[in-house]
N, C-alpha and C. Protein backbone atom coordinates (compact mmCIF):
# COMPACT_ATOMS: atom_id res chain seq x y z
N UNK A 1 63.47 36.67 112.88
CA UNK A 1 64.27 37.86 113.12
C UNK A 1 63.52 38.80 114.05
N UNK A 2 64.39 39.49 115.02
CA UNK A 2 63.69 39.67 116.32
C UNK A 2 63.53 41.28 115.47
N UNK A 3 62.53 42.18 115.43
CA UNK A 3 62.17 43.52 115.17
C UNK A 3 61.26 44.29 115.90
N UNK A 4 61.64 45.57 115.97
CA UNK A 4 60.77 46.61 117.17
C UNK A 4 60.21 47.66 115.62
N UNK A 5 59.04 47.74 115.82
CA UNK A 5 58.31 48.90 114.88
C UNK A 5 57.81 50.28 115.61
N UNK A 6 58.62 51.77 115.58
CA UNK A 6 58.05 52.11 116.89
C UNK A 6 56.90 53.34 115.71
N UNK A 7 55.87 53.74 116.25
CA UNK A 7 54.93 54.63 115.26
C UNK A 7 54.24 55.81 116.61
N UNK A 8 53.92 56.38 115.97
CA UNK A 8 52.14 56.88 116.65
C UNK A 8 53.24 58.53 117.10
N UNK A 9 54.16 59.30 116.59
CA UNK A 9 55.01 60.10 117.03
C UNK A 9 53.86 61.51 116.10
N UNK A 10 54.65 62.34 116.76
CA UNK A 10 54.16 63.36 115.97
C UNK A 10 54.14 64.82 116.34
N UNK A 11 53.54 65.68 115.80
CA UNK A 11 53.70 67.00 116.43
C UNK A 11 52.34 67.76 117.45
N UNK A 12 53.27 67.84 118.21
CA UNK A 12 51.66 68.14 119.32
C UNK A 12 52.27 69.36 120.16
N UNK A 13 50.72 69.97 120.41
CA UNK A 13 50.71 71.81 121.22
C UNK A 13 51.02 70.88 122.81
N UNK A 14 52.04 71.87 123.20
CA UNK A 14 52.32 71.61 124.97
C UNK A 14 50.56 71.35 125.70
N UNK A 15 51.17 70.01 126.49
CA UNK A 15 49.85 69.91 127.44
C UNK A 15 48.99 68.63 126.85
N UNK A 16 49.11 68.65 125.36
CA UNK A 16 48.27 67.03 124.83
C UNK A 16 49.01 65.86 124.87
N UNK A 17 48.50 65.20 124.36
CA UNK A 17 49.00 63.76 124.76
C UNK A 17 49.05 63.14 123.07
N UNK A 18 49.84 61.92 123.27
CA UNK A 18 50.23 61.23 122.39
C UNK A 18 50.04 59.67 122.78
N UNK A 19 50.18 58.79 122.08
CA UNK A 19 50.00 57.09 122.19
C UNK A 19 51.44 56.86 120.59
N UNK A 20 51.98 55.99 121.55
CA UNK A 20 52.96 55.40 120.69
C UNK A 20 53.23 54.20 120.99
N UNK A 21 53.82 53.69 119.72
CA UNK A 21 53.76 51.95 119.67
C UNK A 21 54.64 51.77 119.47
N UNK A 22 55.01 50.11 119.82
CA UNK A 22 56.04 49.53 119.63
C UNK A 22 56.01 48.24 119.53
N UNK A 23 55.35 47.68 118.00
CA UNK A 23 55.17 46.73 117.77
C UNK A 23 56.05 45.24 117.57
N UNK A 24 56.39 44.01 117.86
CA UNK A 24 57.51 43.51 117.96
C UNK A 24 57.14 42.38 117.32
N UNK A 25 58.20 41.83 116.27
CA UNK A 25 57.85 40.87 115.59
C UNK A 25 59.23 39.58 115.83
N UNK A 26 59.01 38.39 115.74
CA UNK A 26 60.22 37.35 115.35
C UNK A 26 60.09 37.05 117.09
N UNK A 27 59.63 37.63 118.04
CA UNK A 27 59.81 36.90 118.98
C UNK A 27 58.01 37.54 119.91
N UNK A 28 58.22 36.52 120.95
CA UNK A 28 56.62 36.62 122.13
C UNK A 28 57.20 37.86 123.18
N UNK A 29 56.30 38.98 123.49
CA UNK A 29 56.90 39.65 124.53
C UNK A 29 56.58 39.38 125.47
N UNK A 30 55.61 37.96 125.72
CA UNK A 30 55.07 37.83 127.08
C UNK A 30 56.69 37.58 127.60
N UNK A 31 57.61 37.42 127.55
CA UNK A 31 58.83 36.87 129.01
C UNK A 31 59.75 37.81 128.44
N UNK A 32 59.95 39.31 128.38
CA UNK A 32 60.56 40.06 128.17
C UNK A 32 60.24 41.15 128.78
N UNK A 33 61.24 41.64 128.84
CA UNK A 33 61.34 43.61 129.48
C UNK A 33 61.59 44.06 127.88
N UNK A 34 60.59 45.65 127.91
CA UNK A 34 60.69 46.30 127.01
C UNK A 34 60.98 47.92 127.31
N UNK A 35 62.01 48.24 127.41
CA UNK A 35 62.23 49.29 127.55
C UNK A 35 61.90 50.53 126.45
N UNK A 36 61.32 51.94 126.59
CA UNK A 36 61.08 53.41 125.98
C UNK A 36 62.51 54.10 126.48
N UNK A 37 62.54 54.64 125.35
CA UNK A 37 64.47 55.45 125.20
C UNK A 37 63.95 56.68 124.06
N UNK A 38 64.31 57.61 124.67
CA UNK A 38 64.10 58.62 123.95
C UNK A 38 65.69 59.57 124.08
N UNK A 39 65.51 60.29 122.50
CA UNK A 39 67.11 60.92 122.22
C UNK A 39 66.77 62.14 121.47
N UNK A 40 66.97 63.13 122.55
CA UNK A 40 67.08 64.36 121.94
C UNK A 40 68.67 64.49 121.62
N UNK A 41 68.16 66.09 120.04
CA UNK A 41 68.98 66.53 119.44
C UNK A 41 70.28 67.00 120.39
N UNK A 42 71.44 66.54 120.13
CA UNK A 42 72.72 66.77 121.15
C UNK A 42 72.63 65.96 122.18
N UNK A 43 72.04 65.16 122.76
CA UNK A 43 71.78 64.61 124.20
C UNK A 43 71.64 63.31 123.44
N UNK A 44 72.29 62.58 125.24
CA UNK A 44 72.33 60.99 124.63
C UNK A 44 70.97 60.15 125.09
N UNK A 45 70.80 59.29 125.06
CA UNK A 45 70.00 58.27 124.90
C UNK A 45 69.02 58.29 126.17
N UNK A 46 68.22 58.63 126.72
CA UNK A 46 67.95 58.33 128.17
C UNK A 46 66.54 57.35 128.42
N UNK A 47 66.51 56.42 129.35
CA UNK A 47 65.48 55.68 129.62
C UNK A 47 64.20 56.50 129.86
N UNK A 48 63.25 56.12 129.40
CA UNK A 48 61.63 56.63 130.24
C UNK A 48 60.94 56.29 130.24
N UNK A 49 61.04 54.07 130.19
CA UNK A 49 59.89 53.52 131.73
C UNK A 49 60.70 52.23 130.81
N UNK A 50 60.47 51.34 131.73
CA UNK A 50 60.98 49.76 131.32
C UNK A 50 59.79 49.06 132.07
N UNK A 51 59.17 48.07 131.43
CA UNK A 51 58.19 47.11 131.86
C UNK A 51 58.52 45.86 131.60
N UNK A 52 58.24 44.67 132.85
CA UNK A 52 58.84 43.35 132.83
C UNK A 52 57.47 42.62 131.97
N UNK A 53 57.06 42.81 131.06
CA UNK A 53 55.86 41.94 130.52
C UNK A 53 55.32 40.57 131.12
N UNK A 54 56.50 39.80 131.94
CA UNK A 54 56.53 38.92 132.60
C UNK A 54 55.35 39.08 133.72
N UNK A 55 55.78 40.33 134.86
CA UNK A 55 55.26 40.30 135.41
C UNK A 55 54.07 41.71 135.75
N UNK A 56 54.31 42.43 134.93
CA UNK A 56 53.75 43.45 135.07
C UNK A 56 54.47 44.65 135.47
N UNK A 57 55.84 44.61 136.03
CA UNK A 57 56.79 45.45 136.51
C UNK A 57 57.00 46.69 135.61
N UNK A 58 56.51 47.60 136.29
CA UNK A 58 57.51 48.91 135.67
C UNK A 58 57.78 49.86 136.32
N UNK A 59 58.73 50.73 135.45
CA UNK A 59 59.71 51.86 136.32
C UNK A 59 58.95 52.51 135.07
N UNK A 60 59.70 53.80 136.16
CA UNK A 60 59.58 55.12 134.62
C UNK A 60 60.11 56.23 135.23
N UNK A 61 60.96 56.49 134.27
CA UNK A 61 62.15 57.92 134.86
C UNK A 61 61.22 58.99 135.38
N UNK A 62 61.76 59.47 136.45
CA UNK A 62 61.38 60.93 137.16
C UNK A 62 60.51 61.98 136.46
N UNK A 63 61.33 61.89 135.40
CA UNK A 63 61.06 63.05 134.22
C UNK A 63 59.55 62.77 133.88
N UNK A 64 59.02 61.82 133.65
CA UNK A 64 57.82 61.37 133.24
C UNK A 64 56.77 61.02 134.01
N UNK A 65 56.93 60.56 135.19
CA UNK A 65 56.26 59.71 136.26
C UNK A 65 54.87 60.51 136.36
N UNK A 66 53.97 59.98 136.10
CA UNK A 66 52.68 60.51 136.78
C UNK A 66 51.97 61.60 135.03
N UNK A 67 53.02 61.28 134.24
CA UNK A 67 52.66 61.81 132.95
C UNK A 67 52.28 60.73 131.90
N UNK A 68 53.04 59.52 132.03
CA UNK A 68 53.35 58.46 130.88
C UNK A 68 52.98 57.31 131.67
N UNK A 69 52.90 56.35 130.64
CA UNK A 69 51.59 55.10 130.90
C UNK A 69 52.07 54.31 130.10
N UNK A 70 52.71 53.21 130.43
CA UNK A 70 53.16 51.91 129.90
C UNK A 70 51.95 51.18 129.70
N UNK A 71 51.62 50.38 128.72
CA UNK A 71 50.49 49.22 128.66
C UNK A 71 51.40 48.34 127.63
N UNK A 72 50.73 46.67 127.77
CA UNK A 72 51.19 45.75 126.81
C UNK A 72 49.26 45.51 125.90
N UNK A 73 49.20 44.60 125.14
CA UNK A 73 48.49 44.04 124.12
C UNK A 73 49.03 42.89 123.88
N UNK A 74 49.15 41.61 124.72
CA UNK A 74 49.98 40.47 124.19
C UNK A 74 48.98 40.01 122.64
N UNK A 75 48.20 40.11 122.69
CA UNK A 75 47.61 39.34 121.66
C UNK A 75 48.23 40.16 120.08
N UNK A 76 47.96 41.45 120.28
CA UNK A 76 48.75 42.39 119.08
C UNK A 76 50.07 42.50 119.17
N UNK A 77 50.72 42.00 120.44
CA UNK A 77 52.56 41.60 120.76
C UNK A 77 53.11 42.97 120.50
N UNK A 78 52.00 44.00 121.45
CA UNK A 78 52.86 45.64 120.99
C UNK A 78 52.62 45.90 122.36
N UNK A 79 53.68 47.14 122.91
CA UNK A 79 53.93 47.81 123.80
C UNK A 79 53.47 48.86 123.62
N UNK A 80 52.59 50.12 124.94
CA UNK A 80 52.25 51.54 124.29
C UNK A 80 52.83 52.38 125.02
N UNK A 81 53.10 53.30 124.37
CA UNK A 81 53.02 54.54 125.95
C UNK A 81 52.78 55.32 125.56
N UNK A 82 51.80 55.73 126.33
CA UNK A 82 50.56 56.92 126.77
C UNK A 82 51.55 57.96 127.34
N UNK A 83 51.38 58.97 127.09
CA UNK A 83 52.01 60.63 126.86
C UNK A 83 51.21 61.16 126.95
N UNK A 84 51.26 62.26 128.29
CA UNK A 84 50.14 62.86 128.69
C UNK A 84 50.80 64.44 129.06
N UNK A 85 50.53 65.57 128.76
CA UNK A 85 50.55 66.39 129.53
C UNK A 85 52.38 67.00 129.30
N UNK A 86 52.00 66.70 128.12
CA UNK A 86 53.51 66.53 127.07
C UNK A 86 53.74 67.95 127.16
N UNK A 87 54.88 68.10 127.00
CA UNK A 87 55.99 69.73 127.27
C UNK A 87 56.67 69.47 126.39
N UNK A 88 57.31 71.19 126.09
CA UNK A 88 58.69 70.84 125.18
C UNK A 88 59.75 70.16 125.16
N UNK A 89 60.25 69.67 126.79
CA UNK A 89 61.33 68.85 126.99
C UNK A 89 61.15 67.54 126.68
N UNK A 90 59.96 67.02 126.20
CA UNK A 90 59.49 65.16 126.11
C UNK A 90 59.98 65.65 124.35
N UNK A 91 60.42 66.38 123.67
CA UNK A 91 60.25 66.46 121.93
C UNK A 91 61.77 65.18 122.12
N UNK A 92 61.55 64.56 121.57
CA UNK A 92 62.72 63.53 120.85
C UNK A 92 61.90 62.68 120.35
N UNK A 93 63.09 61.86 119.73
CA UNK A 93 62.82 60.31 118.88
C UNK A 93 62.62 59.24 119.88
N UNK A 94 61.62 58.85 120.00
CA UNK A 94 61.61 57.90 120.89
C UNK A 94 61.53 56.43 120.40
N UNK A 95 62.46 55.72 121.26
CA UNK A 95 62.85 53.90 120.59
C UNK A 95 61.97 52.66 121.48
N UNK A 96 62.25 51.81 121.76
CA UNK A 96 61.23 50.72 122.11
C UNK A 96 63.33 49.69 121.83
N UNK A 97 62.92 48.88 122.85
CA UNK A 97 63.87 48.15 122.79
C UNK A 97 64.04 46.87 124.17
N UNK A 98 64.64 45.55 123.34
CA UNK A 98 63.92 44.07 124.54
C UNK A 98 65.27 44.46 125.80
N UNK A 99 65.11 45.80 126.54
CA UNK A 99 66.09 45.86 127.71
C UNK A 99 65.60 47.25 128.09
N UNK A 100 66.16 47.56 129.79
CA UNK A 100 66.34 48.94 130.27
C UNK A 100 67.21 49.46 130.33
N UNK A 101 68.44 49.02 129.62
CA UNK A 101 69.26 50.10 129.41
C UNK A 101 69.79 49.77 128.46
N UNK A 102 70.21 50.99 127.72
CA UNK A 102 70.52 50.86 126.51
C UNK A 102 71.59 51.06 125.84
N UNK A 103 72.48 51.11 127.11
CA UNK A 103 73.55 50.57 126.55
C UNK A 103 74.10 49.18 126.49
N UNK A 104 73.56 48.37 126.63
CA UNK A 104 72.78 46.61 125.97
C UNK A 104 72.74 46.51 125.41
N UNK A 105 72.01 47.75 124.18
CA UNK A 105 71.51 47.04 122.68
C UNK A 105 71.67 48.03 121.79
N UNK A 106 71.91 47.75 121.04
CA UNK A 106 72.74 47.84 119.57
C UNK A 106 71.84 48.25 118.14
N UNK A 107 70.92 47.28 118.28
CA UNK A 107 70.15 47.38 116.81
C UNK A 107 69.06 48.25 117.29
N UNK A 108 69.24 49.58 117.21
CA UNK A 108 68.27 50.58 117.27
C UNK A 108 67.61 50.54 116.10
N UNK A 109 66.22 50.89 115.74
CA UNK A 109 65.21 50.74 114.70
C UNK A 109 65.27 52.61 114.80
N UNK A 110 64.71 52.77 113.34
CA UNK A 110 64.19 54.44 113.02
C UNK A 110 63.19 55.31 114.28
N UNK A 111 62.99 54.86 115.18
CA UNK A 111 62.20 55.16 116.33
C UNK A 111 60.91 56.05 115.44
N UNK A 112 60.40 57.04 116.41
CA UNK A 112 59.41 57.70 115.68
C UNK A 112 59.63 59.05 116.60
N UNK A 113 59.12 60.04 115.93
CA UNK A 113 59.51 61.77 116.09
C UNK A 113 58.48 62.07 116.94
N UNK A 114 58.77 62.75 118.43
CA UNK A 114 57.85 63.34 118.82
C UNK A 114 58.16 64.91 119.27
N UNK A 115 57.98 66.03 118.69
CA UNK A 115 57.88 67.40 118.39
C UNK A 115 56.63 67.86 119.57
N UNK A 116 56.90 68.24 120.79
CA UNK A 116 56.15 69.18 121.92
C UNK A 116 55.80 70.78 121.45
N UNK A 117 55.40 71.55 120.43
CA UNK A 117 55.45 72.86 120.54
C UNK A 117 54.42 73.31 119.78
N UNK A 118 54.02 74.80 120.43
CA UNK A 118 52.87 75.81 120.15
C UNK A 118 53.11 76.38 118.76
């Protein structure tokens, strides 16, 4: 059974950084894209970076670029992203999911809480 575990969320002062996971079990992520989706309160779903594990490929929304840091761990079969320089607008639940867009997929997991404020 294919499962995304996402952790490492939490409450942090504007400007620090965070590391969050997205551990994946029932299947290999080496030949997969893993897309970060984060959903603030009232607002829908929005992408912020998709990586081809395949080949190393990634994007990462505007909003983030030059802030956030995709890495894989094939051997621990988890995805990270590095959150840097975090503001109040990055505060949502952020998901982990085997696509870049998300309106694809369906079985969203409990994501994990990330809270930006002083």
């Amino acid at each position: 059974q294919v499962q995304f575990a996402e952790s490492g969320g939490g409450l942090v002062q504007p400007g620090r950084s965070l590391r969050l996971s997205c551990a994946a079990s029932g299947f290999t992520l080496d030949y997969y894209v893993i897309g970060w989706f984060r959903q603030a309160p009232g607002k829908e779903r929005e992408g912020v970076s998709c990586i081809d594990v395949s080949d190393g490929t990634i994007d990462y929304a505007d909003s983030v670029k030059g802030r956030f840091t995709v890495s894989v761990n094939n051997v621990k079969n988890t995805v990270y992203l590095q959150m840097n320089r975090l503001g109040p607008e990055d505060s949502a639940v952020y998901y982990c999911a085997p696509t870049c867009k998300s309106h694809e997929y369906e079985f969203w997991g409990q994501g994990t809480q990330v809270t930006v404020s002083s």
